[in-house]
PDB file of N, CA and C in Angstrom:
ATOM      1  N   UNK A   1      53.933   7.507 279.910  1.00  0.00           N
ATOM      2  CA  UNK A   1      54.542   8.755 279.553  1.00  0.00           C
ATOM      3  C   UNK A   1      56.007   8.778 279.954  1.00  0.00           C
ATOM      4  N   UNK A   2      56.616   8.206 280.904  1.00  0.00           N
ATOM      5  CA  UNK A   2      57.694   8.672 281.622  1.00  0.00           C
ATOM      6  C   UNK A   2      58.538   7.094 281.009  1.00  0.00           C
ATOM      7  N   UNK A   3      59.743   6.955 280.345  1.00  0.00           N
ATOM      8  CA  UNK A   3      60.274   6.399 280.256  1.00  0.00           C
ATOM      9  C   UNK A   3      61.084   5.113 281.396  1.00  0.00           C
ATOM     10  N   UNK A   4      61.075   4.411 281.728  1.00  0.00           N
ATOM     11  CA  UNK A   4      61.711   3.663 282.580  1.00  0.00           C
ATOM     12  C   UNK A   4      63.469   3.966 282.653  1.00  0.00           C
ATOM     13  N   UNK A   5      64.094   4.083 281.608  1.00  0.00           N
ATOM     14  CA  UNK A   5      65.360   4.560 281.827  1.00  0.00           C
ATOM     15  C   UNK A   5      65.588   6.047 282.396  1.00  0.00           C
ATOM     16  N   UNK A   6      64.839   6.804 282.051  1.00  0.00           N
ATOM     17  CA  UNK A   6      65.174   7.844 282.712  1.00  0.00           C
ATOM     18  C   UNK A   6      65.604   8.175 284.279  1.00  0.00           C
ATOM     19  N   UNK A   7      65.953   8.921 284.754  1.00  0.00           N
ATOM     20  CA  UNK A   7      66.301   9.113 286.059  1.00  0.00           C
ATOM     21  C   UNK A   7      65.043   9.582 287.035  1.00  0.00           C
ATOM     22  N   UNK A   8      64.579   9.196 287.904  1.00  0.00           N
ATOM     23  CA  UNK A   8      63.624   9.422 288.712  1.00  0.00           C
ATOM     24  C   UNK A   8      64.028  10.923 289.641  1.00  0.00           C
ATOM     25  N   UNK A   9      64.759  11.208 289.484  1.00  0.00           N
ATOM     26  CA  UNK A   9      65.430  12.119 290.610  1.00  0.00           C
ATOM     27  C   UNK A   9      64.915  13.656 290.008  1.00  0.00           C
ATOM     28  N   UNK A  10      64.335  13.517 288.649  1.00  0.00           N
ATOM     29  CA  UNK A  10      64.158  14.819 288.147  1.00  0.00           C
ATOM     30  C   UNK A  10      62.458  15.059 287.848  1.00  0.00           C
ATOM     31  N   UNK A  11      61.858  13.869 288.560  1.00  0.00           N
ATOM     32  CA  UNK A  11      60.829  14.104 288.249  1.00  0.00           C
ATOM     33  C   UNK A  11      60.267  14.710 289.689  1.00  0.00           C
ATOM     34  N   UNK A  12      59.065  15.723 289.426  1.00  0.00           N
ATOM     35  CA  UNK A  12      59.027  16.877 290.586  1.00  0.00           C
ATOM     36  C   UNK A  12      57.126  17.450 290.714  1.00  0.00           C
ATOM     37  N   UNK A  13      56.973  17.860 291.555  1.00  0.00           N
ATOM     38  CA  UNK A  13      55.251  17.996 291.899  1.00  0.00           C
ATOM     39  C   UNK A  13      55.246  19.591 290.777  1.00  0.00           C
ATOM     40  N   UNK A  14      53.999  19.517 290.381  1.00  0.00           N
ATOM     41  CA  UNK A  14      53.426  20.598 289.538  1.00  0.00           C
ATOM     42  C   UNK A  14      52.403  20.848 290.628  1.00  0.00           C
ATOM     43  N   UNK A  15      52.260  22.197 291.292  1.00  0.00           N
ATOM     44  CA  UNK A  15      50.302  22.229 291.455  1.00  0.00           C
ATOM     45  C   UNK A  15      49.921  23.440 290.376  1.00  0.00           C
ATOM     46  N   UNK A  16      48.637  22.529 290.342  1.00  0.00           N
ATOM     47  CA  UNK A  16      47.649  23.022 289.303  1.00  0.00           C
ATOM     48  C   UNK A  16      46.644  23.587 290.092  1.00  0.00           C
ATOM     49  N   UNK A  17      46.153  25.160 289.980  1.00  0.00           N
ATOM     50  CA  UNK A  17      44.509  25.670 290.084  1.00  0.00           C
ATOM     51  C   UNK A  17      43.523  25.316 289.131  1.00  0.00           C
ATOM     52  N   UNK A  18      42.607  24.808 289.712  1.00  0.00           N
ATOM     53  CA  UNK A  18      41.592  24.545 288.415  1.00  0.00           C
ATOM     54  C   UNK A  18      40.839  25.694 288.734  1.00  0.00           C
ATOM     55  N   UNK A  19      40.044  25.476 287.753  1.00  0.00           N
ATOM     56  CA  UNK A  19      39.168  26.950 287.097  1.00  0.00           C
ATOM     57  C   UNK A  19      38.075  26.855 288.779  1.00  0.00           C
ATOM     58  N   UNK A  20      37.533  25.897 289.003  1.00  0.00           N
ATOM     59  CA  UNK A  20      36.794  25.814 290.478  1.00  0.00           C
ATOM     60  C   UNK A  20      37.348  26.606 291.840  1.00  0.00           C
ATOM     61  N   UNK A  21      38.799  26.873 291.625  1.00  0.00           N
ATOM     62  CA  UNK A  21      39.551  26.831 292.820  1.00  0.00           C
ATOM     63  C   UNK A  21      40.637  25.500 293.601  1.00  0.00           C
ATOM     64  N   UNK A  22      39.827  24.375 293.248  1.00  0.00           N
ATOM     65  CA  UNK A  22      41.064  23.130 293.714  1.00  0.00           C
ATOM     66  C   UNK A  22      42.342  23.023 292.962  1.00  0.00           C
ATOM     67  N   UNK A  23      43.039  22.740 293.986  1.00  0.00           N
ATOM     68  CA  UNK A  23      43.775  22.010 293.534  1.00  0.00           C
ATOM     69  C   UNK A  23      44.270  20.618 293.128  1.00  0.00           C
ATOM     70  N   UNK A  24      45.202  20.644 291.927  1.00  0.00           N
ATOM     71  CA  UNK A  24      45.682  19.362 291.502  1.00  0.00           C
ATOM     72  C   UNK A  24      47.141  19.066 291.741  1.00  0.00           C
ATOM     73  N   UNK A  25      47.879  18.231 291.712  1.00  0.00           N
ATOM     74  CA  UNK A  25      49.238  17.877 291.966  1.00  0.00           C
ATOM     75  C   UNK A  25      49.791  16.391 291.184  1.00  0.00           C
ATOM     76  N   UNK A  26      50.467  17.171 289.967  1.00  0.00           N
ATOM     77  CA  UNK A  26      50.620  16.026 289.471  1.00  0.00           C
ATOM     78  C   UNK A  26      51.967  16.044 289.150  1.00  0.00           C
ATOM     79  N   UNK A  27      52.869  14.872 288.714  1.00  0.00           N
ATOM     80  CA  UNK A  27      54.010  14.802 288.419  1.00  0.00           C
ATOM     81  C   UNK A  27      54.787  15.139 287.264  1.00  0.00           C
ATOM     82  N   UNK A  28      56.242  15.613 286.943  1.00  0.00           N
ATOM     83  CA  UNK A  28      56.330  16.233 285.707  1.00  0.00           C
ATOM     84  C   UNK A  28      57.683  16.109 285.905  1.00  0.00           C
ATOM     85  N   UNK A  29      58.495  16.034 284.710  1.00  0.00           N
ATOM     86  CA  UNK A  29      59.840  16.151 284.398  1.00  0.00           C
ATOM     87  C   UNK A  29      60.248  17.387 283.689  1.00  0.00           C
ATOM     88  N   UNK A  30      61.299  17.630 283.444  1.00  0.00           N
ATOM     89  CA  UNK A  30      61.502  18.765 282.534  1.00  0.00           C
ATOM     90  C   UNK A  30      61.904  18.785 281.291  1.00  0.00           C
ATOM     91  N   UNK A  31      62.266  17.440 280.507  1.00  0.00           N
ATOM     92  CA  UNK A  31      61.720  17.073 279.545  1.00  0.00           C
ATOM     93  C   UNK A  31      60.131  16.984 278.814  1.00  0.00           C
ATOM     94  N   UNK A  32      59.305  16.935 280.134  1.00  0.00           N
ATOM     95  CA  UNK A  32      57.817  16.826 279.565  1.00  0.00           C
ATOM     96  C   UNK A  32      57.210  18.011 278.855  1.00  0.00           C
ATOM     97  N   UNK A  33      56.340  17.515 277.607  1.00  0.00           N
ATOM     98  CA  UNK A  33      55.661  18.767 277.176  1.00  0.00           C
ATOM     99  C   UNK A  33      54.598  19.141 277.922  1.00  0.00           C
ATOM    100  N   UNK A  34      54.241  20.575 277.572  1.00  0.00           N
ATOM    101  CA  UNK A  34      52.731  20.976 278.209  1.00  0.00           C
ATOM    102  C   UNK A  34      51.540  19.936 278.017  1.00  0.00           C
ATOM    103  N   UNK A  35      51.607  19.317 276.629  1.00  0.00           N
ATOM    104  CA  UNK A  35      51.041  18.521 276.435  1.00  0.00           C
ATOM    105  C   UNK A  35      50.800  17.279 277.464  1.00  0.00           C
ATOM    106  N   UNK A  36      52.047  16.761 277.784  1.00  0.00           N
ATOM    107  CA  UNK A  36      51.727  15.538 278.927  1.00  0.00           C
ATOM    108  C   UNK A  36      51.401  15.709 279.990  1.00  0.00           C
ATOM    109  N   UNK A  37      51.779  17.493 280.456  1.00  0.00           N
ATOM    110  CA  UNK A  37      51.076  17.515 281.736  1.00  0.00           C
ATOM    111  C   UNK A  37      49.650  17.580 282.102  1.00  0.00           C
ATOM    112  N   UNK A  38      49.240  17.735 280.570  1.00  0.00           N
ATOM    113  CA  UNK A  38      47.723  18.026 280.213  1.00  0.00           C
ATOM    114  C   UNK A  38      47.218  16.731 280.799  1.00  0.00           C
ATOM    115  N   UNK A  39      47.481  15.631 279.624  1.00  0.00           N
ATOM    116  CA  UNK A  39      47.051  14.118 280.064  1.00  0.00           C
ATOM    117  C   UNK A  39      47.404  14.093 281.165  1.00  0.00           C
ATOM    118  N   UNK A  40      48.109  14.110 281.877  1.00  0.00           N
ATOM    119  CA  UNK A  40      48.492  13.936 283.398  1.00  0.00           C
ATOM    120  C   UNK A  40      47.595  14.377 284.067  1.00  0.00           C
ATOM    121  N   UNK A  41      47.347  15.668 284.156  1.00  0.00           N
ATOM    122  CA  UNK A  41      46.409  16.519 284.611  1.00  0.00           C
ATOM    123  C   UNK A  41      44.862  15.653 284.989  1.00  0.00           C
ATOM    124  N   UNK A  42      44.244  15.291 283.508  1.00  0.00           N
ATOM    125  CA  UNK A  42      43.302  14.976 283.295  1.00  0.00           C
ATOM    126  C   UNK A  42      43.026  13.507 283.530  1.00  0.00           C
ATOM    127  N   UNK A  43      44.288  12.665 283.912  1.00  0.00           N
ATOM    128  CA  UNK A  43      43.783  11.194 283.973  1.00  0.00           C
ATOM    129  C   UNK A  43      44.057  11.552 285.526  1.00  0.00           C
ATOM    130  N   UNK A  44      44.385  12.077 286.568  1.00  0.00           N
ATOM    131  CA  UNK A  44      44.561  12.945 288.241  1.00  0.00           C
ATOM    132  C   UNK A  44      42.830  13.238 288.409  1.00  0.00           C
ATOM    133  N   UNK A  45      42.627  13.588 287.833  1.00  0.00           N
ATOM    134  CA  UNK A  45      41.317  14.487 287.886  1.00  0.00           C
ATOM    135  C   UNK A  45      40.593  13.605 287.760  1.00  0.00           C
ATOM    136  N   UNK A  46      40.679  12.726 286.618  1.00  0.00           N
ATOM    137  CA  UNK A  46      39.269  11.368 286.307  1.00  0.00           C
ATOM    138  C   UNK A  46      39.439  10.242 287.519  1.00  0.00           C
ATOM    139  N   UNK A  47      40.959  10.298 288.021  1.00  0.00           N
ATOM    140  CA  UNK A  47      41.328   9.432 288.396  1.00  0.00           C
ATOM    141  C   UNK A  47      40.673   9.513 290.344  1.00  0.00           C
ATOM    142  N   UNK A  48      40.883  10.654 291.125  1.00  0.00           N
ATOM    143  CA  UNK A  48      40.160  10.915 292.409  1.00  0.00           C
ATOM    144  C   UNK A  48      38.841  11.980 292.026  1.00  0.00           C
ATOM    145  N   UNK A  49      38.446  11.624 291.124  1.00  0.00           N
ATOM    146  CA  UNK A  49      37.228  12.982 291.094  1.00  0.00           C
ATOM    147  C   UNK A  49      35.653  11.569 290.842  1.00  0.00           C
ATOM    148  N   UNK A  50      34.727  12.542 291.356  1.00  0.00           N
ATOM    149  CA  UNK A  50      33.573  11.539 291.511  1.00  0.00           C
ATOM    150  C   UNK A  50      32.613  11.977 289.494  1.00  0.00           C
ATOM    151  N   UNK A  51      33.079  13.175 289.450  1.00  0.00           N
ATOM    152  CA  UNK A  51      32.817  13.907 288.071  1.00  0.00           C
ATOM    153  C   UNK A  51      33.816  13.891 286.880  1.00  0.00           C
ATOM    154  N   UNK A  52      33.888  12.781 285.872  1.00  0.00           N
ATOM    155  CA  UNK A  52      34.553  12.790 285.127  1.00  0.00           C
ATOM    156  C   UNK A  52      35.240  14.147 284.401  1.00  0.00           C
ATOM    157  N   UNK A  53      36.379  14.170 284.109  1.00  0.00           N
ATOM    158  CA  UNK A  53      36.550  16.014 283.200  1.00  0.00           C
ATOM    159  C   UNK A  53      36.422  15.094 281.988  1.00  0.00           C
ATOM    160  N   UNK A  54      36.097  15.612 281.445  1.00  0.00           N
ATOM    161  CA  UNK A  54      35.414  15.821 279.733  1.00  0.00           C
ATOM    162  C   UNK A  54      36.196  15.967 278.684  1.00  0.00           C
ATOM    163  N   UNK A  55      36.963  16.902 278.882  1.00  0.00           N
ATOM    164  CA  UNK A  55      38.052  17.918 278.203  1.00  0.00           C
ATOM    165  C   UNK A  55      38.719  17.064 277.665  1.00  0.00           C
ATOM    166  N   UNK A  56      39.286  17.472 275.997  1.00  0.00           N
ATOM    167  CA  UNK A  56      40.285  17.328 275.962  1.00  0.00           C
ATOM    168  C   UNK A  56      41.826  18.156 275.951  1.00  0.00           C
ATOM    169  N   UNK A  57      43.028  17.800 275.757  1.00  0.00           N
ATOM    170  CA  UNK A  57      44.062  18.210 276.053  1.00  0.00           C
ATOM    171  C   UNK A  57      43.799  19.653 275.278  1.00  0.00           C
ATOM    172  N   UNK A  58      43.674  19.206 273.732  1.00  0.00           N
ATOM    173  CA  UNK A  58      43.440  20.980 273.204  1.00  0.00           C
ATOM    174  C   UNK A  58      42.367  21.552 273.638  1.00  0.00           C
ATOM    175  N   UNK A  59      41.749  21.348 274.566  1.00  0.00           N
ATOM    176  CA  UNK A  59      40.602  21.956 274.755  1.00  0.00           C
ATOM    177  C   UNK A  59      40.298  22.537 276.306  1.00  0.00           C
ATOM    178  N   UNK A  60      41.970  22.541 277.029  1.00  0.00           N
ATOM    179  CA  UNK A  60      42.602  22.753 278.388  1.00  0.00           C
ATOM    180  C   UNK A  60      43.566  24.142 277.879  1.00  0.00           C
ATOM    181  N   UNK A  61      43.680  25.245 278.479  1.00  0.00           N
ATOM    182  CA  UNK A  61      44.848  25.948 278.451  1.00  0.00           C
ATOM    183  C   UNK A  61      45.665  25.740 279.858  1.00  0.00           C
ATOM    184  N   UNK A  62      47.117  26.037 279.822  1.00  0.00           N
ATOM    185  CA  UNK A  62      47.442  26.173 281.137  1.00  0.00           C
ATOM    186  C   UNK A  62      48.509  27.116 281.260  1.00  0.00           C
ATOM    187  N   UNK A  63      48.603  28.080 282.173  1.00  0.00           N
ATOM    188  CA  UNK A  63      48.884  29.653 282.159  1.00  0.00           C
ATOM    189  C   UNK A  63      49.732  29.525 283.690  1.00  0.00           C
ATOM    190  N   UNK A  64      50.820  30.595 283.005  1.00  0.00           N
ATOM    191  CA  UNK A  64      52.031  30.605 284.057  1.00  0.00           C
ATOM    192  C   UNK A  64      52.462  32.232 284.392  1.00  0.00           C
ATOM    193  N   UNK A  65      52.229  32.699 285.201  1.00  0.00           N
ATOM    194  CA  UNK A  65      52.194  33.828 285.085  1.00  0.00           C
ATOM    195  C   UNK A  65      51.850  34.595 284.386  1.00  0.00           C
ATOM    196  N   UNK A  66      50.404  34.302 283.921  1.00  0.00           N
ATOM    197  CA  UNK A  66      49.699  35.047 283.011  1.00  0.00           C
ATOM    198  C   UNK A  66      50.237  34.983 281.677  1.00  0.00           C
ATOM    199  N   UNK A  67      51.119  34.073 281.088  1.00  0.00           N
ATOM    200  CA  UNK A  67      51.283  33.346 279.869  1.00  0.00           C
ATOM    201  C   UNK A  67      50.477  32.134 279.657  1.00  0.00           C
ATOM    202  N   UNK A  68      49.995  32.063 278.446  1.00  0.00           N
ATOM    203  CA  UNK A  68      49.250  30.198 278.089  1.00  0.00           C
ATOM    204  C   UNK A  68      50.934  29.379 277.578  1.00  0.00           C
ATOM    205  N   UNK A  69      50.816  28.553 278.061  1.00  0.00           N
ATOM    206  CA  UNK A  69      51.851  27.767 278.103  1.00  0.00           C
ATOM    207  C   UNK A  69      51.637  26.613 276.408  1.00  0.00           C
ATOM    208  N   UNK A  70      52.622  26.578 275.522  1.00  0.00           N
ATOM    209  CA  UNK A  70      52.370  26.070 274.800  1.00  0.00           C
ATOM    210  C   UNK A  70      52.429  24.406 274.367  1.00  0.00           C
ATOM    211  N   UNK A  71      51.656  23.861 274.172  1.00  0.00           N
ATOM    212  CA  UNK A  71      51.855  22.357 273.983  1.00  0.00           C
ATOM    213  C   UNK A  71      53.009  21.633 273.435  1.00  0.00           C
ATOM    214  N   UNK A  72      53.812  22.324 272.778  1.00  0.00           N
ATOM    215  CA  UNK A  72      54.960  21.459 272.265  1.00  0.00           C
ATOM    216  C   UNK A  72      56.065  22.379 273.511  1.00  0.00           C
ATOM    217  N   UNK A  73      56.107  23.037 274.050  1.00  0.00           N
ATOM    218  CA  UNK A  73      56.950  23.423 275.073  1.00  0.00           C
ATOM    219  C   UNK A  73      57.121  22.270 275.646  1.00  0.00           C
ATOM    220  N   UNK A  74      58.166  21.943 276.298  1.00  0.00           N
ATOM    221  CA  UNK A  74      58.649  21.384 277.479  1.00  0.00           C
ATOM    222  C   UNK A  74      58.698  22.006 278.448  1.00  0.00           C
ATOM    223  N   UNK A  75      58.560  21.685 279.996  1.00  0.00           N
ATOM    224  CA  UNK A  75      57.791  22.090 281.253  1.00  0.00           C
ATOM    225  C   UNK A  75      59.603  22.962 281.565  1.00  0.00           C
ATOM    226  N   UNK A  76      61.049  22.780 281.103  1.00  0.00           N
ATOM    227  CA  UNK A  76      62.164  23.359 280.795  1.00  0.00           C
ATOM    228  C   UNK A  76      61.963  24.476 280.246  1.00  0.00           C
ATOM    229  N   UNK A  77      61.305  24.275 279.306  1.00  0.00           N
ATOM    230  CA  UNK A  77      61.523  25.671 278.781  1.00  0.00           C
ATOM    231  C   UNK A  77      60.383  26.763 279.126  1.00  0.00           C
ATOM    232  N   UNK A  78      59.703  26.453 279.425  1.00  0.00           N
ATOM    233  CA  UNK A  78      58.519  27.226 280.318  1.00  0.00           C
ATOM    234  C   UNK A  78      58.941  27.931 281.670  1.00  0.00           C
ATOM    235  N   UNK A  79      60.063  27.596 282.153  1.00  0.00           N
ATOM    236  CA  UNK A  79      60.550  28.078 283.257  1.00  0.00           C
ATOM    237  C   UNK A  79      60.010  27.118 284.557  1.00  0.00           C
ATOM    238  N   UNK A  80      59.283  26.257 284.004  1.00  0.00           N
ATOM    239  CA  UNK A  80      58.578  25.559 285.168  1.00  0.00           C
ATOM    240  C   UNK A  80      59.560  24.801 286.431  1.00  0.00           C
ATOM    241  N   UNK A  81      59.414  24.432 287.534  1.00  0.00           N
ATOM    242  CA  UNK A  81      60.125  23.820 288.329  1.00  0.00           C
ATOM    243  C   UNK A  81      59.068  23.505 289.502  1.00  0.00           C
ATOM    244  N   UNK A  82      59.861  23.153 290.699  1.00  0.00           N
ATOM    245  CA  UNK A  82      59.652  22.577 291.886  1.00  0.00           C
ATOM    246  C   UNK A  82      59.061  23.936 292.547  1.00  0.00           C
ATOM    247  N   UNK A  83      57.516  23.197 292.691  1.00  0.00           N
ATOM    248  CA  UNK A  83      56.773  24.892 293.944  1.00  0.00           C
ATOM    249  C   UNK A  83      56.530  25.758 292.580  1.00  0.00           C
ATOM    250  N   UNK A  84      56.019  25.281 291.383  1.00  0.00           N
ATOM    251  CA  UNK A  84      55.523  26.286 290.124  1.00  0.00           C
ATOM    252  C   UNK A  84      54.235  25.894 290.308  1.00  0.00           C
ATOM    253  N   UNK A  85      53.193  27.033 290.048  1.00  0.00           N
ATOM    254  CA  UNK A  85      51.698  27.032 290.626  1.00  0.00           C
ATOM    255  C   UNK A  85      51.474  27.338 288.970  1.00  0.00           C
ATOM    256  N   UNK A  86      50.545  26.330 288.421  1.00  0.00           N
ATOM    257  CA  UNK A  86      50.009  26.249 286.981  1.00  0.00           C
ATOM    258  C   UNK A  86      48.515  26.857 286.972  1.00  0.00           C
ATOM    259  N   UNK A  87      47.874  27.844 286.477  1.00  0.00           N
ATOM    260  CA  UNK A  87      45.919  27.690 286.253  1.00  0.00           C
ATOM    261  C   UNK A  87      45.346  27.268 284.953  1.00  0.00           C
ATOM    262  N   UNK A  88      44.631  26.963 285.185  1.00  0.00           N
ATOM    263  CA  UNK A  88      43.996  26.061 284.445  1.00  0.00           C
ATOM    264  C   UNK A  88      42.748  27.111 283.753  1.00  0.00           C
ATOM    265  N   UNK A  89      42.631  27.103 282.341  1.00  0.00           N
ATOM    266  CA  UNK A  89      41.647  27.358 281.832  1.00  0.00           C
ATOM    267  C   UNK A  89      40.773  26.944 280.627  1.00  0.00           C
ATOM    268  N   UNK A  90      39.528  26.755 280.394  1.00  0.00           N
ATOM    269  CA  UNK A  90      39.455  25.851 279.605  1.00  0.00           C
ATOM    270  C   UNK A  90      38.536  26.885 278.251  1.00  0.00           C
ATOM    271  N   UNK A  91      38.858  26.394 276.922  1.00  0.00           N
ATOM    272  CA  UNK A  91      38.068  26.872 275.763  1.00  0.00           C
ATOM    273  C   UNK A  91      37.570  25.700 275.624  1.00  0.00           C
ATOM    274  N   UNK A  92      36.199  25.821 274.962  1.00  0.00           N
ATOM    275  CA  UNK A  92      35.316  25.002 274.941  1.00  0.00           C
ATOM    276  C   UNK A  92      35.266  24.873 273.392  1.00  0.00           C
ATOM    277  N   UNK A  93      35.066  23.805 273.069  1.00  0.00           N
ATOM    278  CA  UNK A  93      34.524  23.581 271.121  1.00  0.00           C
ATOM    279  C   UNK A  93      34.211  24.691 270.637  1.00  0.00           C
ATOM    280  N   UNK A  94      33.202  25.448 270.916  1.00  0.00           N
ATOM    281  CA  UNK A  94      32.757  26.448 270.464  1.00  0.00           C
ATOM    282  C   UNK A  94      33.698  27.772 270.284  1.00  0.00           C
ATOM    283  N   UNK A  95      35.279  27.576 271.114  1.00  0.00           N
ATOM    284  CA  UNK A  95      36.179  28.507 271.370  1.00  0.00           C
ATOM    285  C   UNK A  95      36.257  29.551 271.868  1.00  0.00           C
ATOM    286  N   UNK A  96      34.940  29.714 272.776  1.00  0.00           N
ATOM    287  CA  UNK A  96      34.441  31.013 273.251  1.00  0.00           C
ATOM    288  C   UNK A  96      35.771  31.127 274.313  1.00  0.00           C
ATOM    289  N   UNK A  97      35.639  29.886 275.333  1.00  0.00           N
ATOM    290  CA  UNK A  97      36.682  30.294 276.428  1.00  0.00           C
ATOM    291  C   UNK A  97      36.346  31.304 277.662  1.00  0.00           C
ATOM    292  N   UNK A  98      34.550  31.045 277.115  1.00  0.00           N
ATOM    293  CA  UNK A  98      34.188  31.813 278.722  1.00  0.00           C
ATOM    294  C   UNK A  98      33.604  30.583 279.194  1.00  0.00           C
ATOM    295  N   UNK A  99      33.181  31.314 280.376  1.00  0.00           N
ATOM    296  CA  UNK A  99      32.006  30.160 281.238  1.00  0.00           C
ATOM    297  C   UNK A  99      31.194  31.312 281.587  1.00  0.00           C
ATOM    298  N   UNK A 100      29.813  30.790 281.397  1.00  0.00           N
ATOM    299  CA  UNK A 100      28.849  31.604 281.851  1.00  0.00           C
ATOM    300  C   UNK A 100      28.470  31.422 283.188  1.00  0.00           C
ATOM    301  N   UNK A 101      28.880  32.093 284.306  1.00  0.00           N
ATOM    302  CA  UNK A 101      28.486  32.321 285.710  1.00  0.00           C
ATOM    303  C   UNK A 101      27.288  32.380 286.227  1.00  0.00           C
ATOM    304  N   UNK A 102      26.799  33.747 285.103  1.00  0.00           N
ATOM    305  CA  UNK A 102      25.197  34.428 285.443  1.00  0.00           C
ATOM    306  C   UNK A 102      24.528  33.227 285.446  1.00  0.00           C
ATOM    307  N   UNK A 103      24.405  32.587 284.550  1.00  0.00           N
ATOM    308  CA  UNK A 103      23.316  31.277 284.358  1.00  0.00           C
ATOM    309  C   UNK A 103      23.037  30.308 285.271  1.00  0.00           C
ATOM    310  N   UNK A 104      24.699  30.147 286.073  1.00  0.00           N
ATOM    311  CA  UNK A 104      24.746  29.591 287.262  1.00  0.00           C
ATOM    312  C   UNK A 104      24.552  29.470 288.540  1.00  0.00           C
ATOM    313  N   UNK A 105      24.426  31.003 288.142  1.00  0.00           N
ATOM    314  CA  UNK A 105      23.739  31.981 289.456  1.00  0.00           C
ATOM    315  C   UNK A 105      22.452  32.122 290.062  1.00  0.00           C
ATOM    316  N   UNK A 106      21.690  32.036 288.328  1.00  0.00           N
ATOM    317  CA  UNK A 106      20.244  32.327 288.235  1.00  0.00           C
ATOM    318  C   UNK A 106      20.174  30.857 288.725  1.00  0.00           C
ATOM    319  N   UNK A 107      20.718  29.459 288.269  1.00  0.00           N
ATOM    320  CA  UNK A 107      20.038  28.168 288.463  1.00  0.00           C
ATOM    321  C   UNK A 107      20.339  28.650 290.339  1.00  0.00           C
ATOM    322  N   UNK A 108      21.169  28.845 290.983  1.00  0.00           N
ATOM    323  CA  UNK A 108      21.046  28.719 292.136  1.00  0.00           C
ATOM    324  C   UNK A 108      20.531  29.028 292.785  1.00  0.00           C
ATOM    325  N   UNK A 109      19.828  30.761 292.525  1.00  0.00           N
ATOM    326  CA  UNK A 109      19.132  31.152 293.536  1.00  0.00           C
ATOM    327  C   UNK A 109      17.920  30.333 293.397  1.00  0.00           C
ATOM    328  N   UNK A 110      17.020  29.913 291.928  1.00  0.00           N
ATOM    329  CA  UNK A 110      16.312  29.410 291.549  1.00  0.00           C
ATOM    330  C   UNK A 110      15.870  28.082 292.360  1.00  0.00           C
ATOM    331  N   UNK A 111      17.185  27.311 293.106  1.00  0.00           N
ATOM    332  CA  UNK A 111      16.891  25.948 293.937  1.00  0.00           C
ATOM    333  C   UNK A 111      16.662  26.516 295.180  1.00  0.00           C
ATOM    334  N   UNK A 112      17.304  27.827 295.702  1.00  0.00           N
ATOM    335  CA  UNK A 112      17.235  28.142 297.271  1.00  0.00           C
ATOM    336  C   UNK A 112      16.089  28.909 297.054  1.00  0.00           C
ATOM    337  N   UNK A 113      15.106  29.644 296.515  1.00  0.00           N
ATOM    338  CA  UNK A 113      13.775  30.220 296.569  1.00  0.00           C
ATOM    339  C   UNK A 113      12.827  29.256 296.287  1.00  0.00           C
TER     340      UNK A 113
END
């Protein structure tokens, strides 16, 4: 993603909330689109996680003060910088863009009774 000529001096930490609560920390320029921080995001995640993410890039939102940040944006024009806190939300194929909790709830009490 990151060109070799470019200048290293502008590239800078993103943290990311994921929808769980963790955090991610991945690298970003201000040339980069939302898009690459996506892949970024997601090869971070496959890359120290014991649970592959699944997702793909269109199938990730990522929200900046309660804006969805758009894929052909550059992380510049988003206002993004150094110490910018990204969340993460995901629509699913189906485009619902929820997650069902209750279900998750019911499986749990279901293992502790």
């Amino acid at each position: 993603m990151f060109d070799e000529d470019d200048d290293d001096s502008s590239v800078f930490e993103l943290t990311i909330m994921m929808v769980d609560g963790s955090q991610v920390i991945v690298d970003a320029k201000p040339t980069d689109t939302i898009e690459d921080v996506k892949i970024n995001l997601i090869d971070e995640v496959n890359r120290t996680s014991y649970e592959p993410f699944s997702l793909e890039p269109c199938h990730l939102k990522l929200l900046h003060g309660h804006i969805q940040l758009e894929d052909d944006s550059t992380v510049a024009e988003c206002g993004l910088g150094i110490e910018s806190m990204i969340v993460t939300d995901s629509k699913y194929p189906d485009a619902s863009g929820t997650i069902d909790y209750t279900s998750s709830f019911f499986v749990l009490l279901y293992y502790l009774f």
